[in-house]
C-alpha atoms as a PDB file:
ATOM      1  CA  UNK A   1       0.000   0.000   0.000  1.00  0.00           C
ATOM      2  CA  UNK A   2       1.433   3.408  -0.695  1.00  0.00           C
ATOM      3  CA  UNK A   3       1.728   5.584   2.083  1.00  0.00           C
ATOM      4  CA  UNK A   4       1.130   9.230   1.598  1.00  0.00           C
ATOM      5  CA  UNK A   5       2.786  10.405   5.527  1.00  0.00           C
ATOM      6  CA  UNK A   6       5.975  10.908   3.920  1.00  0.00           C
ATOM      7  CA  UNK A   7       5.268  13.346   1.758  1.00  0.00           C
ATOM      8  CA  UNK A   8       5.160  17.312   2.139  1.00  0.00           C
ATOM      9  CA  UNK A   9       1.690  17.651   0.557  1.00  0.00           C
ATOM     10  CA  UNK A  10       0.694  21.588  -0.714  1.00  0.00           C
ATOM     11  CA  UNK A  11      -2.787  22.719  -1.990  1.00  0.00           C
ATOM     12  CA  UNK A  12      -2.844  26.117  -4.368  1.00  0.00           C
ATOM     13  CA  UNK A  13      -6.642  26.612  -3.025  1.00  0.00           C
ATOM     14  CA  UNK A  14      -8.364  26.587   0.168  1.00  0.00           C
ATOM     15  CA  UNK A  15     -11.785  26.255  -0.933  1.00  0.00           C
ATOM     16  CA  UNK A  16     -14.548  23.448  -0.049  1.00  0.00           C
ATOM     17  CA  UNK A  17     -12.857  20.728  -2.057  1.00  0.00           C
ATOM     18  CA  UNK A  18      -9.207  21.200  -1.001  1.00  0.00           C
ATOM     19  CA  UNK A  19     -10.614  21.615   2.623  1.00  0.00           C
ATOM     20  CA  UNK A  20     -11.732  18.033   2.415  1.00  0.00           C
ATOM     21  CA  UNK A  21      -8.885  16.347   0.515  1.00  0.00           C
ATOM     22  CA  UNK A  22      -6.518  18.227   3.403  1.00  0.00           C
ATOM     23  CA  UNK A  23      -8.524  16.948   6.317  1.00  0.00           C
ATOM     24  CA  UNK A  24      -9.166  13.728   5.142  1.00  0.00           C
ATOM     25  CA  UNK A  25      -5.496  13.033   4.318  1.00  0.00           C
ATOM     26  CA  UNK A  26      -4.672  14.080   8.227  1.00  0.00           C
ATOM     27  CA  UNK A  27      -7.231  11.733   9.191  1.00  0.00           C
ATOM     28  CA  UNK A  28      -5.408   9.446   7.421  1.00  0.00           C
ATOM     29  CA  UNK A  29      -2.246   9.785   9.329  1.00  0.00           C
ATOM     30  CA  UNK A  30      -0.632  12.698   7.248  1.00  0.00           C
ATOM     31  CA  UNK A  31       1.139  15.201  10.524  1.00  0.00           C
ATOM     32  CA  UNK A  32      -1.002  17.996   9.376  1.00  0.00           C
ATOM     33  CA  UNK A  33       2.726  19.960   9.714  1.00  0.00           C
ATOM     34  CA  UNK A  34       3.912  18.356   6.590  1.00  0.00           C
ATOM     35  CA  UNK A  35       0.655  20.089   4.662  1.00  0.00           C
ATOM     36  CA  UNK A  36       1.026  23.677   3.739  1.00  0.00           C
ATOM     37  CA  UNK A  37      -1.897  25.655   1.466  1.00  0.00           C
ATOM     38  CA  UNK A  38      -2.103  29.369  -0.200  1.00  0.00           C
ATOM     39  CA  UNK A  39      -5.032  30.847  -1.160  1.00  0.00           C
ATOM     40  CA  UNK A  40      -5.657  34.577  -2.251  1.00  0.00           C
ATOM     41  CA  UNK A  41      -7.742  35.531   0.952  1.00  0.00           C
ATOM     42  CA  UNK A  42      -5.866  34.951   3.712  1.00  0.00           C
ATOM     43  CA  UNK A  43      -9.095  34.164   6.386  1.00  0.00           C
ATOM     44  CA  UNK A  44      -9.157  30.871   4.150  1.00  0.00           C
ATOM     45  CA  UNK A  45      -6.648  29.772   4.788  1.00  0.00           C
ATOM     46  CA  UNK A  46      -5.937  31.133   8.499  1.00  0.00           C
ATOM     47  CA  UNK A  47      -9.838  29.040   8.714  1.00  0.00           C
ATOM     48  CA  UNK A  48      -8.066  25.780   7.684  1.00  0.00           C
ATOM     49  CA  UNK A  49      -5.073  26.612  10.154  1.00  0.00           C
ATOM     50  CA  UNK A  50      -7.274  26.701  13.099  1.00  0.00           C
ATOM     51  CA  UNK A  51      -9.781  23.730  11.667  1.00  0.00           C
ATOM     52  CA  UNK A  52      -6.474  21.310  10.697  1.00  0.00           C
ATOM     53  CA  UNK A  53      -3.309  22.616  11.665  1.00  0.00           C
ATOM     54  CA  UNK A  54      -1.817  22.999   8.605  1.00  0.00           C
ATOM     55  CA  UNK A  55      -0.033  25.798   7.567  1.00  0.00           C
ATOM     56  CA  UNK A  56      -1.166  28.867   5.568  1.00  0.00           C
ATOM     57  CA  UNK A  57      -0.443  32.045   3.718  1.00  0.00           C
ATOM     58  CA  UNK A  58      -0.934  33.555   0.183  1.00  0.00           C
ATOM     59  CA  UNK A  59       2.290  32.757  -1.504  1.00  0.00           C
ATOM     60  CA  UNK A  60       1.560  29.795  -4.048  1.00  0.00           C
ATOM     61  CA  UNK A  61       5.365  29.798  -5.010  1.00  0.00           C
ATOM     62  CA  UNK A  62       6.496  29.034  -1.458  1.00  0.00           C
ATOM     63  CA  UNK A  63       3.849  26.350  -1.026  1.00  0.00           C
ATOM     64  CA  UNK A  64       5.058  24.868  -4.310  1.00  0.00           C
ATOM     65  CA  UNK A  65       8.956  25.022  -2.768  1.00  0.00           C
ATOM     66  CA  UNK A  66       8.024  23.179   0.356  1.00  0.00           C
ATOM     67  CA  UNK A  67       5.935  20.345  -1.231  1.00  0.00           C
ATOM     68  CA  UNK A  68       6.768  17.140  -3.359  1.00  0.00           C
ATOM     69  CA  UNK A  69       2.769  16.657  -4.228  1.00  0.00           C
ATOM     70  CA  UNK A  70       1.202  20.069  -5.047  1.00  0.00           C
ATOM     71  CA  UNK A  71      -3.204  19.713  -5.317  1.00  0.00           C
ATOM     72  CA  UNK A  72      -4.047  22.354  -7.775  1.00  0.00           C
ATOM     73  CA  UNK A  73      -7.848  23.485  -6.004  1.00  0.00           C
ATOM     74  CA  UNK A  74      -8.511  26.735  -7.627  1.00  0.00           C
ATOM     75  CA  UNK A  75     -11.238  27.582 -10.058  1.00  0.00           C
ATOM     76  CA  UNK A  76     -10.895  26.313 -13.644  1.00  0.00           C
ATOM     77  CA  UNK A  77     -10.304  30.174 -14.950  1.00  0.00           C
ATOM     78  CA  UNK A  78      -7.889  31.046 -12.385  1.00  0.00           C
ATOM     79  CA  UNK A  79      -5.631  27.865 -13.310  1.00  0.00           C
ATOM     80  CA  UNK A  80      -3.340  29.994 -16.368  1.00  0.00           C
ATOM     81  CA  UNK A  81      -2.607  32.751 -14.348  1.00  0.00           C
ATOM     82  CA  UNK A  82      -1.537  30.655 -10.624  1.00  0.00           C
ATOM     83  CA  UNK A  83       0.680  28.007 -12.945  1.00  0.00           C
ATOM     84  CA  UNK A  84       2.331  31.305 -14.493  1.00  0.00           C
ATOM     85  CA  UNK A  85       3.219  32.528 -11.090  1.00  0.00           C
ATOM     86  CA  UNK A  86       4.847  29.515 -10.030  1.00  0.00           C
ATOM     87  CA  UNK A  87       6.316  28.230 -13.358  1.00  0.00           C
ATOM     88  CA  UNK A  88       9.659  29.561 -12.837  1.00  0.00           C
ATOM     89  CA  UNK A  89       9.937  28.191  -9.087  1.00  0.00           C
ATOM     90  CA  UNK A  90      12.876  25.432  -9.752  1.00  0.00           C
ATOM     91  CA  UNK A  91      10.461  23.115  -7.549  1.00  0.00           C
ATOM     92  CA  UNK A  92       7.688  23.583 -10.405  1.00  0.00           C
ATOM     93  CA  UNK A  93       8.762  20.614 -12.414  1.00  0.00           C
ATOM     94  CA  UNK A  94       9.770  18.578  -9.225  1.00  0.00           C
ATOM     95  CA  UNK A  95       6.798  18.010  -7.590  1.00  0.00           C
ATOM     96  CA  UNK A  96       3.759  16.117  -8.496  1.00  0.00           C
ATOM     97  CA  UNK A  97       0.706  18.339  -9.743  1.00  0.00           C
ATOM     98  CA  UNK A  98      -2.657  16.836  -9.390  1.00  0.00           C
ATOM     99  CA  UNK A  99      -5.188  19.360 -10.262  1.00  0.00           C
ATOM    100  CA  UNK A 100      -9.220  19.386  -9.874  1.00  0.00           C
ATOM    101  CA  UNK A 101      -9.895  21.872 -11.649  1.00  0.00           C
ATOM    102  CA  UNK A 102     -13.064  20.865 -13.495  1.00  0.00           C
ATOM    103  CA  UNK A 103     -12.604  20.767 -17.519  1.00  0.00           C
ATOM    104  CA  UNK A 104      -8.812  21.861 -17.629  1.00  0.00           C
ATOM    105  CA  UNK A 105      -7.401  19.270 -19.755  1.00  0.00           C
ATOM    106  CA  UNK A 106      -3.332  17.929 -19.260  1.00  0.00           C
ATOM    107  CA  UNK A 107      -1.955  19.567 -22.488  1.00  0.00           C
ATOM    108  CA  UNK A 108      -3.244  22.795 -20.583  1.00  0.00           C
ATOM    109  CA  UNK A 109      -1.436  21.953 -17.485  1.00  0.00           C
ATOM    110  CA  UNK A 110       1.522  20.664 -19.602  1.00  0.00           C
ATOM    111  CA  UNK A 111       1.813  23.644 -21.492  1.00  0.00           C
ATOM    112  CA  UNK A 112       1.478  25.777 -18.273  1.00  0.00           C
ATOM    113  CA  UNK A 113       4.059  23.904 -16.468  1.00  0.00           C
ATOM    114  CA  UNK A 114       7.715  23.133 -17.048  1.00  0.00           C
ATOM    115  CA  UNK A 115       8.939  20.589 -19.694  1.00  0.00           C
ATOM    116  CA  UNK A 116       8.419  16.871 -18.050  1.00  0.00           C
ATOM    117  CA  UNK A 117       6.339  18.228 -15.380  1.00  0.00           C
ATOM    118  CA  UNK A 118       4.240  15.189 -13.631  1.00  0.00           C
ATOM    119  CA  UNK A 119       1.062  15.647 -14.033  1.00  0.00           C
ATOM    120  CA  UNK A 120      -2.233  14.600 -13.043  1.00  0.00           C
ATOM    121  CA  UNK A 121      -6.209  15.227 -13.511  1.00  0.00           C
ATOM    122  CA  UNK A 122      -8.573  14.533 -11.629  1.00  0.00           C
ATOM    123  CA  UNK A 123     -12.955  14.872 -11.568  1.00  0.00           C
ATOM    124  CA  UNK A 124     -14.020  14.684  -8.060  1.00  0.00           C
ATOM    125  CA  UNK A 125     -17.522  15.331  -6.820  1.00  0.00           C
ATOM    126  CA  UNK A 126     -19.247  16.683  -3.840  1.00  0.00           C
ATOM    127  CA  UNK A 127     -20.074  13.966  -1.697  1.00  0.00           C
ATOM    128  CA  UNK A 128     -16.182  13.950  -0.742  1.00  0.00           C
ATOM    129  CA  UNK A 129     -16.777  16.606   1.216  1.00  0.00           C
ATOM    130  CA  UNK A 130     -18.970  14.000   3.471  1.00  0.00           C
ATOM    131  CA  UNK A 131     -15.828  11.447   2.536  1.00  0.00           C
ATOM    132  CA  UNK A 132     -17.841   9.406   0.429  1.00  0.00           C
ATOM    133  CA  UNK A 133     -17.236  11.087  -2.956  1.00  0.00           C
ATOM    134  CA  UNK A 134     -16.677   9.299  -5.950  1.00  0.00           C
ATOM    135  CA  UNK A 135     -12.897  10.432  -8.158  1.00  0.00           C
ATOM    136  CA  UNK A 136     -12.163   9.538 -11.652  1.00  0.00           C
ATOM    137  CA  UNK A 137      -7.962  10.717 -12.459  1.00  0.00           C
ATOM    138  CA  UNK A 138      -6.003  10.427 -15.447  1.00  0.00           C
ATOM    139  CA  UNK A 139      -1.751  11.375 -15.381  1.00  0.00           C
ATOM    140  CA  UNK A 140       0.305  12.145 -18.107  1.00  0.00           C
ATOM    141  CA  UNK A 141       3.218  10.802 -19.984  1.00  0.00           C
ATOM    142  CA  UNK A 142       5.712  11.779 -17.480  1.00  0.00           C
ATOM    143  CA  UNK A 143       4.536  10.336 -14.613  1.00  0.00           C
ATOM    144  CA  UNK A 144       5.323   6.971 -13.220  1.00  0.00           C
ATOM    145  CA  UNK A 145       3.622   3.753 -11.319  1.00  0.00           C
ATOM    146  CA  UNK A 146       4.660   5.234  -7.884  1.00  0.00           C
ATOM    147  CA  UNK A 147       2.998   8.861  -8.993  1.00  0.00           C
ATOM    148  CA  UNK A 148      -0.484   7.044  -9.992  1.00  0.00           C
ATOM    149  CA  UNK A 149      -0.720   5.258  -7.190  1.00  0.00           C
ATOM    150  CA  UNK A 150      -0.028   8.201  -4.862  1.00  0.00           C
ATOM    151  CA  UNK A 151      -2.811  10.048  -6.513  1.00  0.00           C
ATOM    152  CA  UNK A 152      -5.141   6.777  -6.151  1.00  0.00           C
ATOM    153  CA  UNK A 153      -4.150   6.611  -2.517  1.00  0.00           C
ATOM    154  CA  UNK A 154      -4.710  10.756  -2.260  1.00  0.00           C
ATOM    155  CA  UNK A 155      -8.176  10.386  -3.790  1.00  0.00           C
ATOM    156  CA  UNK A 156      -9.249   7.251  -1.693  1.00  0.00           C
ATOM    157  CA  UNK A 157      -9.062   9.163   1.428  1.00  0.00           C
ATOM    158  CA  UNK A 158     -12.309  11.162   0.205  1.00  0.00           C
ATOM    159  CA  UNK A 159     -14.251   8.040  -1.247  1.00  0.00           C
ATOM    160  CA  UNK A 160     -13.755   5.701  -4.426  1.00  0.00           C
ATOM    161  CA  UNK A 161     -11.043   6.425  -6.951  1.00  0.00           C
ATOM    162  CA  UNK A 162     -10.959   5.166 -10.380  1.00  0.00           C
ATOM    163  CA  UNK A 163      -7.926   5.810 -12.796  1.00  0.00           C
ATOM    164  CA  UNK A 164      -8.878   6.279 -16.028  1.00  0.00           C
ATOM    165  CA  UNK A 165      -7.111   4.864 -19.222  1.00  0.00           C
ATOM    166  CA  UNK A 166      -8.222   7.355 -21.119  1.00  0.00           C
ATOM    167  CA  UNK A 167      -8.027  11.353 -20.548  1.00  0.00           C
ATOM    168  CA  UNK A 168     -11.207  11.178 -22.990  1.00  0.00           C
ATOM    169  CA  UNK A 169     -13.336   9.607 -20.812  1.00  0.00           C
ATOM    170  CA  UNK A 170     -13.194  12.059 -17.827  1.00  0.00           C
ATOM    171  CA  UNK A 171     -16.062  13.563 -19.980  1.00  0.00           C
ATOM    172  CA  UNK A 172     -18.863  10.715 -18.865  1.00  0.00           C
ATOM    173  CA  UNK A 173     -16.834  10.657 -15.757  1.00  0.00           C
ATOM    174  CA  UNK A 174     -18.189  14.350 -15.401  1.00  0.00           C
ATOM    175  CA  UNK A 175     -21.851  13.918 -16.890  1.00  0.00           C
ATOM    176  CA  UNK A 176     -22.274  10.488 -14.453  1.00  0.00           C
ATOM    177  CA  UNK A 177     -20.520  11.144 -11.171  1.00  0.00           C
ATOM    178  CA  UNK A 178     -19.392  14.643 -11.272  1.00  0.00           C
ATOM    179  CA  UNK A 179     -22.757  15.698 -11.950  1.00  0.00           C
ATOM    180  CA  UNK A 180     -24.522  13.043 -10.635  1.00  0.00           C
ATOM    181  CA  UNK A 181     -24.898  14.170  -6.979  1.00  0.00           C
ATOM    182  CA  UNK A 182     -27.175  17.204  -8.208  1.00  0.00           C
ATOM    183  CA  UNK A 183     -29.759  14.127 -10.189  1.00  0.00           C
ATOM    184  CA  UNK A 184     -29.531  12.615  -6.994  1.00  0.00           C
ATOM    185  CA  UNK A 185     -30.634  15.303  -5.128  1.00  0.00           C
ATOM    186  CA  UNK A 186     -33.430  16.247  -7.457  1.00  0.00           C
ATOM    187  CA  UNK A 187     -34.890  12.789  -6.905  1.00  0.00           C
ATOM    188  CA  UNK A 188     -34.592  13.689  -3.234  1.00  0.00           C
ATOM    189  CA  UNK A 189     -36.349  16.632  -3.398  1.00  0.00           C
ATOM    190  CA  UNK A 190     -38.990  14.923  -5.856  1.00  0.00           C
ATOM    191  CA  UNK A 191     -39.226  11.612  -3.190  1.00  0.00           C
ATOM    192  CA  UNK A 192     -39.979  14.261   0.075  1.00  0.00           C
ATOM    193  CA  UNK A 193     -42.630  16.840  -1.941  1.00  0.00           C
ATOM    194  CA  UNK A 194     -44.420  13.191  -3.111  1.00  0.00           C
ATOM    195  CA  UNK A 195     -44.321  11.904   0.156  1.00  0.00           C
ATOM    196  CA  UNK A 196     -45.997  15.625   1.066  1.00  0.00           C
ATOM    197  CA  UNK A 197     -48.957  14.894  -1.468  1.00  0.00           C
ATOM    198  CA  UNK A 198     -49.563  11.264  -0.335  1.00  0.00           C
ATOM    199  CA  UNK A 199     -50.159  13.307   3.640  1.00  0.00           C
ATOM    200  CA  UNK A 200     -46.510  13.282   5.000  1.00  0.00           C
ATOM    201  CA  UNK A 201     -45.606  15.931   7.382  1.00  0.00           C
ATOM    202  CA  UNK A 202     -42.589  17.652   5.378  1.00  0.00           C
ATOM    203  CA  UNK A 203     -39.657  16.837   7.701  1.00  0.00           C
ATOM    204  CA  UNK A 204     -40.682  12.930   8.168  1.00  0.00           C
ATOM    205  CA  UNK A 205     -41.149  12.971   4.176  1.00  0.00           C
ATOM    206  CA  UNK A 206     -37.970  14.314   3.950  1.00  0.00           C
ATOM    207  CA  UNK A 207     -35.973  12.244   6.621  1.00  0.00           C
ATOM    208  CA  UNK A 208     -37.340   8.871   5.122  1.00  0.00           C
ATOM    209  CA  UNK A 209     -36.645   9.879   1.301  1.00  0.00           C
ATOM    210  CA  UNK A 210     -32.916  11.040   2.189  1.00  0.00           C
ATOM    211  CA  UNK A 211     -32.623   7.427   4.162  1.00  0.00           C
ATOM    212  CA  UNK A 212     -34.173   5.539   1.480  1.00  0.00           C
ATOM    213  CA  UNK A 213     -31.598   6.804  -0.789  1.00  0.00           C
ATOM    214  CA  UNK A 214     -28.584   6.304   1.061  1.00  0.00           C
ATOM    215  CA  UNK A 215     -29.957   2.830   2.649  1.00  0.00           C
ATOM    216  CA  UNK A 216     -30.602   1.575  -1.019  1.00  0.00           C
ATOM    217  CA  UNK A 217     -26.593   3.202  -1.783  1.00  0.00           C
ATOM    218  CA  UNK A 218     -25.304   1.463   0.653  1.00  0.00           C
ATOM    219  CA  UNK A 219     -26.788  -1.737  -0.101  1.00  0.00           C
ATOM    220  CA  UNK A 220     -25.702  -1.800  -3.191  1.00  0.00           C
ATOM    221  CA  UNK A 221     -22.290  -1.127  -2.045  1.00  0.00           C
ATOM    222  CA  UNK A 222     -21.596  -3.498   0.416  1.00  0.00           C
ATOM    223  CA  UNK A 223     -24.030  -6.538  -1.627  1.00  0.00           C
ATOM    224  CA  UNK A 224     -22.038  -6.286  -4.806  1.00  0.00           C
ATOM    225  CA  UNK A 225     -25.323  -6.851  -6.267  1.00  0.00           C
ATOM    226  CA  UNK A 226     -26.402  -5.510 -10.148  1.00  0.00           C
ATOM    227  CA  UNK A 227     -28.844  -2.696  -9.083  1.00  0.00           C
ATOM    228  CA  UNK A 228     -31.726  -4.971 -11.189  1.00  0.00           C
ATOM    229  CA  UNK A 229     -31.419  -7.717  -8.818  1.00  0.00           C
ATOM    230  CA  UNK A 230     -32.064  -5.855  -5.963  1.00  0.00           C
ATOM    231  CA  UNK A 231     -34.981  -3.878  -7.710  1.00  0.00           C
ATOM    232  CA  UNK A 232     -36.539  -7.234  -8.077  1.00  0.00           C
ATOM    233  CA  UNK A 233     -35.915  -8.455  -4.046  1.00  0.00           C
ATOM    234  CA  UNK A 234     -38.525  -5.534  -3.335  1.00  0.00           C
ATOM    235  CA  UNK A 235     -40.920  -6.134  -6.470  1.00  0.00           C
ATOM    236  CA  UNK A 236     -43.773  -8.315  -5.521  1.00  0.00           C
ATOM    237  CA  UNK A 237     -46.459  -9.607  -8.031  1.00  0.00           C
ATOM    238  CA  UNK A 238     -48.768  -7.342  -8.356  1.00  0.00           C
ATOM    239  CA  UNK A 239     -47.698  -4.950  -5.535  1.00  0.00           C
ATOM    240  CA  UNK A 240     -47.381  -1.657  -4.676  1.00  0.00           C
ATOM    241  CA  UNK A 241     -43.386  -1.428  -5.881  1.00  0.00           C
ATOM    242  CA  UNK A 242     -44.042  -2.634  -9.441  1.00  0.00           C
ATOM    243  CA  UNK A 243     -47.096  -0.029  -9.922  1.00  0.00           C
ATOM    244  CA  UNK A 244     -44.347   2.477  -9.068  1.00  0.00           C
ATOM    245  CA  UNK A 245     -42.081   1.525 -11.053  1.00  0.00           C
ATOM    246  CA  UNK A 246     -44.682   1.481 -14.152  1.00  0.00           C
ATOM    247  CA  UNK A 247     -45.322   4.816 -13.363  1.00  0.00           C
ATOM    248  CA  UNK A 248     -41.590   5.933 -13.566  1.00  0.00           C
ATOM    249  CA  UNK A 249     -41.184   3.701 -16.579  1.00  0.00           C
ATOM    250  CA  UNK A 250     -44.304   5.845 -18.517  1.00  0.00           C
ATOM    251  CA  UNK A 251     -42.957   8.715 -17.209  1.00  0.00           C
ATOM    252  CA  UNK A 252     -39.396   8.046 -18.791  1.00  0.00           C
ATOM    253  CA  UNK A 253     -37.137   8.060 -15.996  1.00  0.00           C
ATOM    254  CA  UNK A 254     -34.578   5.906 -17.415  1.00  0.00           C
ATOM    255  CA  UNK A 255     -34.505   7.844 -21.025  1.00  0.00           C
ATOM    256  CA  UNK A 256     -34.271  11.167 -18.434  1.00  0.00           C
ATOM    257  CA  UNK A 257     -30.979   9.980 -16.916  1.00  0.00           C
ATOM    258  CA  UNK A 258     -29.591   8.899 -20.022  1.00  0.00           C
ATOM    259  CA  UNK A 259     -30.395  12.002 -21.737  1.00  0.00           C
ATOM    260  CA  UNK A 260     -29.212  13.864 -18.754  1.00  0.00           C
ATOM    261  CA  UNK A 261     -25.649  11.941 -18.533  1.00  0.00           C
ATOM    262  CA  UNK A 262     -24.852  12.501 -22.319  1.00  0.00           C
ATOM    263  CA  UNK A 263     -26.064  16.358 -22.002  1.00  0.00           C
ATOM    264  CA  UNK A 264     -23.348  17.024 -19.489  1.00  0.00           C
ATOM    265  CA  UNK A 265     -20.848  14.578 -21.163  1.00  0.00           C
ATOM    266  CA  UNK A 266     -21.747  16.696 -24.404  1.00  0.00           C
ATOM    267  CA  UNK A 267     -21.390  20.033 -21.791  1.00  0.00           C
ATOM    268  CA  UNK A 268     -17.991  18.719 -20.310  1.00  0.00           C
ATOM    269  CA  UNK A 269     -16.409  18.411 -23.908  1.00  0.00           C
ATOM    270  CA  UNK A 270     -17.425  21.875 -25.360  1.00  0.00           C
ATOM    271  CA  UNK A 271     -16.009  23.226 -22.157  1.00  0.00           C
ATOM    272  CA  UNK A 272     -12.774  21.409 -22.573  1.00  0.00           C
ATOM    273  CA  UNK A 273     -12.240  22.522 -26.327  1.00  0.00           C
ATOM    274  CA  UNK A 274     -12.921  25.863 -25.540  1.00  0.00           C
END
């Protein structure tokens, strides 16, 4: 298993994501004093002092000198002008990049960085904020078996990490799980206001349609089950489930999600070219 407690780890971005990546790789048994993060507003970062013990400031080339993996956290349009301060820091092509930035593809973080520079991308989503998030990565040429792995290992302290053979496919990754969390949540909201109709009082509606979901998650998780086969343990001849599920069915459901997946696959790819 690769260990990640002997690295000096630094994060250009102390937003949300970053935030959760930094904590969850303490609770990992990373000594929070081998972290170090920079972000533009200093009570960010003084906030992630006090939360993790890490430590702070706003100078992205001296977090860059003092780490061997660098997490690149900012915001996708910010990414040309941080790499551009740091380029010319000798530790620039050193250190292992590993950037979230949603859509920026590795020939832009290539061509940002200095010649050879490790690099890798990575789609995570929102649930890792609640450590159960779900992280597709891809790395470049340049990097090697030990640098994958350490990004796997990085990205499995937040949740489930998948490495991608192909950069090209971080595009479904995006319209399925990077995206995913906000279909989720619209069948939440759809479950709790139909449980209002039927006579629920709102917050029991809402407390048993959040449970269902996660119960029914975490079943299929830890079963290993195909999703049909446990559809049909709770279908009964004739019963109440499989008159729901005819209802979803000629309401198109299913075609919804598809559509909806290859809208923000279609989405993720215009934003990537440009």
């Amino acid at each position: 298993m690769v260990r990640l407690d002997d690295l000096r780890i630094g994060f250009l971005g102390a937003g949300a994501m970053g935030e959760a990546l930094a904590a969850a790789v303490c609770a990992a048994g990373v000594d929070p004093a081998r972290l170090r993060a920079a972000d533009p507003v200093p009570e960010r970062g003084k906030a992630l002092e006090e939360r993790i013990g890490l430590r702070s400031g706003t100078d992205n080339r001296e977090v860059v000198a003092a780490s061997d993996l660098v997490v690149l956290a900012v915001k996708p349009g910010l990414v040309d002008a941080v790499l551009a301060g740091v380029r010319d820091e000798r530790a620039a092509g050193e250190v292992l990049w590993i950037s979230i930035a949603a859509g920026v593809r590795l020939e832009t973080l290539e061509a940002a960085l200095p010649p050879g520079a490790r690099v890798v991308r990575a789609m995570p989503n929102t649930p890792a904020l609640a450590g159960a998030g779900a992280t597709a990565f891809v790395a470049n040429a340049a990097c090697q078996a030990q640098d994958r792995d350490r990004a796997l290992a990085l990205f499995e302290t937040v949740g489930l990490a998948w490495e991608a053979p192909d950069e090209a496919l971080l595009d479904a990754v995006t319209g399925l799980s990077g995206s995913g969390p906000a279909y989720v949540f619209v069948l939440l909201e759809a479950l709790s206001d139909a449980g209002v109709r039927m006579g629920l009082p709102r917050d029991a509606a809402a407390a048993l349609a959040t449970q269902t979901v996660y119960g029914a998650a975490k079943l299929a998780i830890e079963s290993g089950r195909h999703p049909a086969a446990l559809k049909d343990q709770v279908t009964s001849p004739g019963g109440t489930t499989i008159a729901g599920l005819e209802a979803l069915e000629q309401g198109g459901l299913r075609a919804a999600v598809y559509a909806a997946v290859a809208a923000a696959t279609a989405r993720s790819r215009e934003l990537g070219e440009g």
